[in-house]
Structures are given as structure tokens and as C-alpha cells.
Protein backbone atom coordinates (compact mmCIF):
# COMPACT_ATOMS: atom_id res chain seq x y z
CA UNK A 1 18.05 -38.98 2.69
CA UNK A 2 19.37 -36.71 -0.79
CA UNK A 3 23.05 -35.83 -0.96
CA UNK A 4 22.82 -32.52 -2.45
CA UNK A 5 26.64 -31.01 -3.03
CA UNK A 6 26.49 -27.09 -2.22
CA UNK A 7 29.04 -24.67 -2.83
CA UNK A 8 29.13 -21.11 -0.44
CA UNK A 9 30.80 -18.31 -0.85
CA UNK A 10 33.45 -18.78 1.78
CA UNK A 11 32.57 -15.69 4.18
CA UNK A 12 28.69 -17.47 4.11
CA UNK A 13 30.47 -20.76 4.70
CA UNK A 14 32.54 -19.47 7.81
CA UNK A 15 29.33 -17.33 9.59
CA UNK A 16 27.12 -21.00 9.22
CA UNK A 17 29.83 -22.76 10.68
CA UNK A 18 30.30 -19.77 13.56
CA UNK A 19 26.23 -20.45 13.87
CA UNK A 20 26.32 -24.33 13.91
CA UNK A 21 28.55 -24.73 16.33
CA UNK A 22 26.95 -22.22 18.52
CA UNK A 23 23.69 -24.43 17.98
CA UNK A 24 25.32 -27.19 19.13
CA UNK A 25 25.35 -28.88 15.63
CA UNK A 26 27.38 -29.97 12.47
CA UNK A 27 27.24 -27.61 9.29
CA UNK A 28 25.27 -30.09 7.57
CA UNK A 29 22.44 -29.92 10.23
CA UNK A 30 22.41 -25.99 10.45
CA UNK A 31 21.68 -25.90 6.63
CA UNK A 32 19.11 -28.54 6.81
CA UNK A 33 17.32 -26.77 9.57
CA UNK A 34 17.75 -23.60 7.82
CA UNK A 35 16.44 -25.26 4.43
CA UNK A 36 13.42 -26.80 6.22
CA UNK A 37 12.85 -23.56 8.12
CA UNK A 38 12.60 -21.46 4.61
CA UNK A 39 10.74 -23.93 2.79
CA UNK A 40 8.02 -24.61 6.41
CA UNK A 41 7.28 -20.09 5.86
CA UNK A 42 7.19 -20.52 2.26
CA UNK A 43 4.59 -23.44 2.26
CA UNK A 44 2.53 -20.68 4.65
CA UNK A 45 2.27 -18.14 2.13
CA UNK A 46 -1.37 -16.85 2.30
CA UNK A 47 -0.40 -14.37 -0.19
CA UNK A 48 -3.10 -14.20 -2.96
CA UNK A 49 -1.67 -13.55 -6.49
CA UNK A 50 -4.75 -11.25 -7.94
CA UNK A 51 -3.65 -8.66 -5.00
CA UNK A 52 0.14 -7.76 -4.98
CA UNK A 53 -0.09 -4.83 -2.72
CA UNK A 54 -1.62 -7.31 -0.48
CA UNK A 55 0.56 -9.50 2.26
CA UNK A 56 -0.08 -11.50 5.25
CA UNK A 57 1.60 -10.21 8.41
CA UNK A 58 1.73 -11.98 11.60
CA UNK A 59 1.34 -10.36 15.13
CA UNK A 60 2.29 -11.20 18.11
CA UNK A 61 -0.45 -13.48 18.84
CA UNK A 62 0.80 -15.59 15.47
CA UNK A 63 -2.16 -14.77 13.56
CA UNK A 64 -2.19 -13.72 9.89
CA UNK A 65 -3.38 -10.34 9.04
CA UNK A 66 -3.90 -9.04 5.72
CA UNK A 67 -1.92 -5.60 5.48
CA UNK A 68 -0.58 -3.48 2.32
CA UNK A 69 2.41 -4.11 1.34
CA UNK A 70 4.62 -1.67 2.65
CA UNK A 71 2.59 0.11 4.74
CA UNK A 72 1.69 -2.06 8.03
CA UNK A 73 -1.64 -0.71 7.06
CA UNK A 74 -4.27 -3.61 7.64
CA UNK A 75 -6.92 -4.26 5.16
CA UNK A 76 -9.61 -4.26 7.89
CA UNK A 77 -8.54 -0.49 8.63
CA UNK A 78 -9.23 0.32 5.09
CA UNK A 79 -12.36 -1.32 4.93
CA UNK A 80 -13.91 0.53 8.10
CA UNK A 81 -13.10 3.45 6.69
CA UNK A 82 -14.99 3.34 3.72
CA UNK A 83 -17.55 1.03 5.56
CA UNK A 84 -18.37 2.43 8.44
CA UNK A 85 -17.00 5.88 8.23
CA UNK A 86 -18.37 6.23 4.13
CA UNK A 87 -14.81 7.83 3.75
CA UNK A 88 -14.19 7.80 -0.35
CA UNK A 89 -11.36 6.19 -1.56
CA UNK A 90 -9.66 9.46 -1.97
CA UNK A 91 -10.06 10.57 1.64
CA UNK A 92 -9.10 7.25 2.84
CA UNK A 93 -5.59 7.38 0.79
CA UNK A 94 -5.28 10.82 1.96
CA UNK A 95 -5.54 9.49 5.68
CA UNK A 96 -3.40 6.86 5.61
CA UNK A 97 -0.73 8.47 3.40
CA UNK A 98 -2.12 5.49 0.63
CA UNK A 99 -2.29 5.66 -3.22
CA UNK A 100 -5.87 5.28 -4.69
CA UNK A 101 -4.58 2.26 -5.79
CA UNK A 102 -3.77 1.14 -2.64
CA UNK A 103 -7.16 1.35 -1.03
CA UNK A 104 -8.95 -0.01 -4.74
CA UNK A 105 -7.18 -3.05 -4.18
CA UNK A 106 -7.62 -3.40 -0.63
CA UNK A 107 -11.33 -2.56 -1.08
CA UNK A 108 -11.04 -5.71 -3.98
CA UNK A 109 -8.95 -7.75 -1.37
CA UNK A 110 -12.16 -7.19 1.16
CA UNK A 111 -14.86 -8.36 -1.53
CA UNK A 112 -12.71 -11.49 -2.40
CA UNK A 113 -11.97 -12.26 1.65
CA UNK A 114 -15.17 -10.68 3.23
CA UNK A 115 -15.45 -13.46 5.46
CA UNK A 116 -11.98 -13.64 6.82
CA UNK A 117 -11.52 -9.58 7.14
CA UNK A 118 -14.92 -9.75 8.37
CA UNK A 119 -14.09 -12.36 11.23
CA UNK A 120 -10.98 -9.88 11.93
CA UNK A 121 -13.08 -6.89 12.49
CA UNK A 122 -15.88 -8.51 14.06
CA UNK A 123 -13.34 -10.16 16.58
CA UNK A 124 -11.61 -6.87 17.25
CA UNK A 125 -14.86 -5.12 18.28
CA UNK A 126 -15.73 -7.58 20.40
CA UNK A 127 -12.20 -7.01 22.10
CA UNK A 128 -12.65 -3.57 22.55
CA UNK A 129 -15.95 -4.23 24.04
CA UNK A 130 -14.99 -6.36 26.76
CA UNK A 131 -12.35 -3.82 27.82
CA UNK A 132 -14.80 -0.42 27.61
């Protein structure tokens, strides 16, 4: 194992140490939980540099859904809309209280994923399906 000297700001130091020792565990643990913790989400980052309004958002079933950043508003929405419901881009942004830009790049996020937004949509129609 690394030795890896750290220095805290002393009020960050004190609330660890409050946390540790409600965990059960030395300082030195809580961090290295809390270390592998941070770096565990980061290595999970589905974010895809070419769309910046674009994040991953997990439910409560765990699951990774593509939303705009900001907004809660999920890519799959975005794409039925103009898909299904031939709304323009305009109308959609209007809807959903988006930029232009917004829905562009979600539209753009769609044609780069189309199989994994696809999969999403497909999967929620076959939910609301079995409970019509």
C-alpha cells in the first residue's frame, strides 16, 4: 500500500473524524473508502464528450439514463417528440421549457446512441403495455 501525506483544513479534518468513528473506523480508513468511492463513480462516467448538455442519470432501478443537463429531461422524451409526435425542434423546446440547442443536441445525442435510447424507449413501451 502508498503512504500519501494529506493535509485538511481542520473543520474537514474534525467532521471525517466525527464520520469515522461513527462508521466504526480509523480516519485513515474513512478517507480510503471515501477515495475509492469517488474514484469507483468517476470510472462510471458514461458521459460522452461531443454532447455537454448531455449526462447520465441513474433511477431508482440503478440504470443509466441519458437526460439534459439540468433539466431531468431524458433524451428519449425528446426524441418521441420529434419522432413520433413530428413536433419541430422549436415546439419541442417550447414544451419542455428547452433551448433549441438543447433539443439539437439531444436529437445529435439520439443519432450517435440510437441503439441504446432506442432499447430505452422500446423497453418503456413494452412496460406500459403490460400494465394497460
Amino acid at each position: 500500500m502508498a503512504r500519501y501525506p494529506l493535509n485538511l483544513p481542520v473543520q474537514l479534518k474534525k467532521e471525517a473524524e466525527r464520520w469515522a468513528a461513527s462508521q466504526g473506523v480509523s480516519l485513515n480508513q474513512f478517507i480510503m473508502w471515501s477515495v475509492a468511492e469517488k474514484v469507483g463513480a468517476l470510472r462510471q462516467n458514461l458521459n460522452d464528450p461531443d454532447f455537454p448538455q448531455v449526462t447520465y442519470r441513474r433511477g431508482a432501478a440503478g440504470v443509466p439514463t441519458p437526460v439534459l443537463r439540468g433539466t431531468g429531461i431524458r433524451v428519449q422524451t425528446v426524441v418521441v417528440a420529434a419522432r413520433q409526435w413530428e413536433l419541430t425542434a422549436e415546439e419541442i423546446a417550447a414544451e419542455y421549457d428547452l433551448t433549441e440547442s438543447q433539443v439539437e443536441e439531444a436529437l445529435a445525442f439520439y443519432e450517435a446512441h440510437q441503439a441504446e435510447v432506442d432499447a430505452a424507449i422500446e423497453a418503456e413501451e413494452t412496460l406500459e403495455a403490460a400494465h394497460a
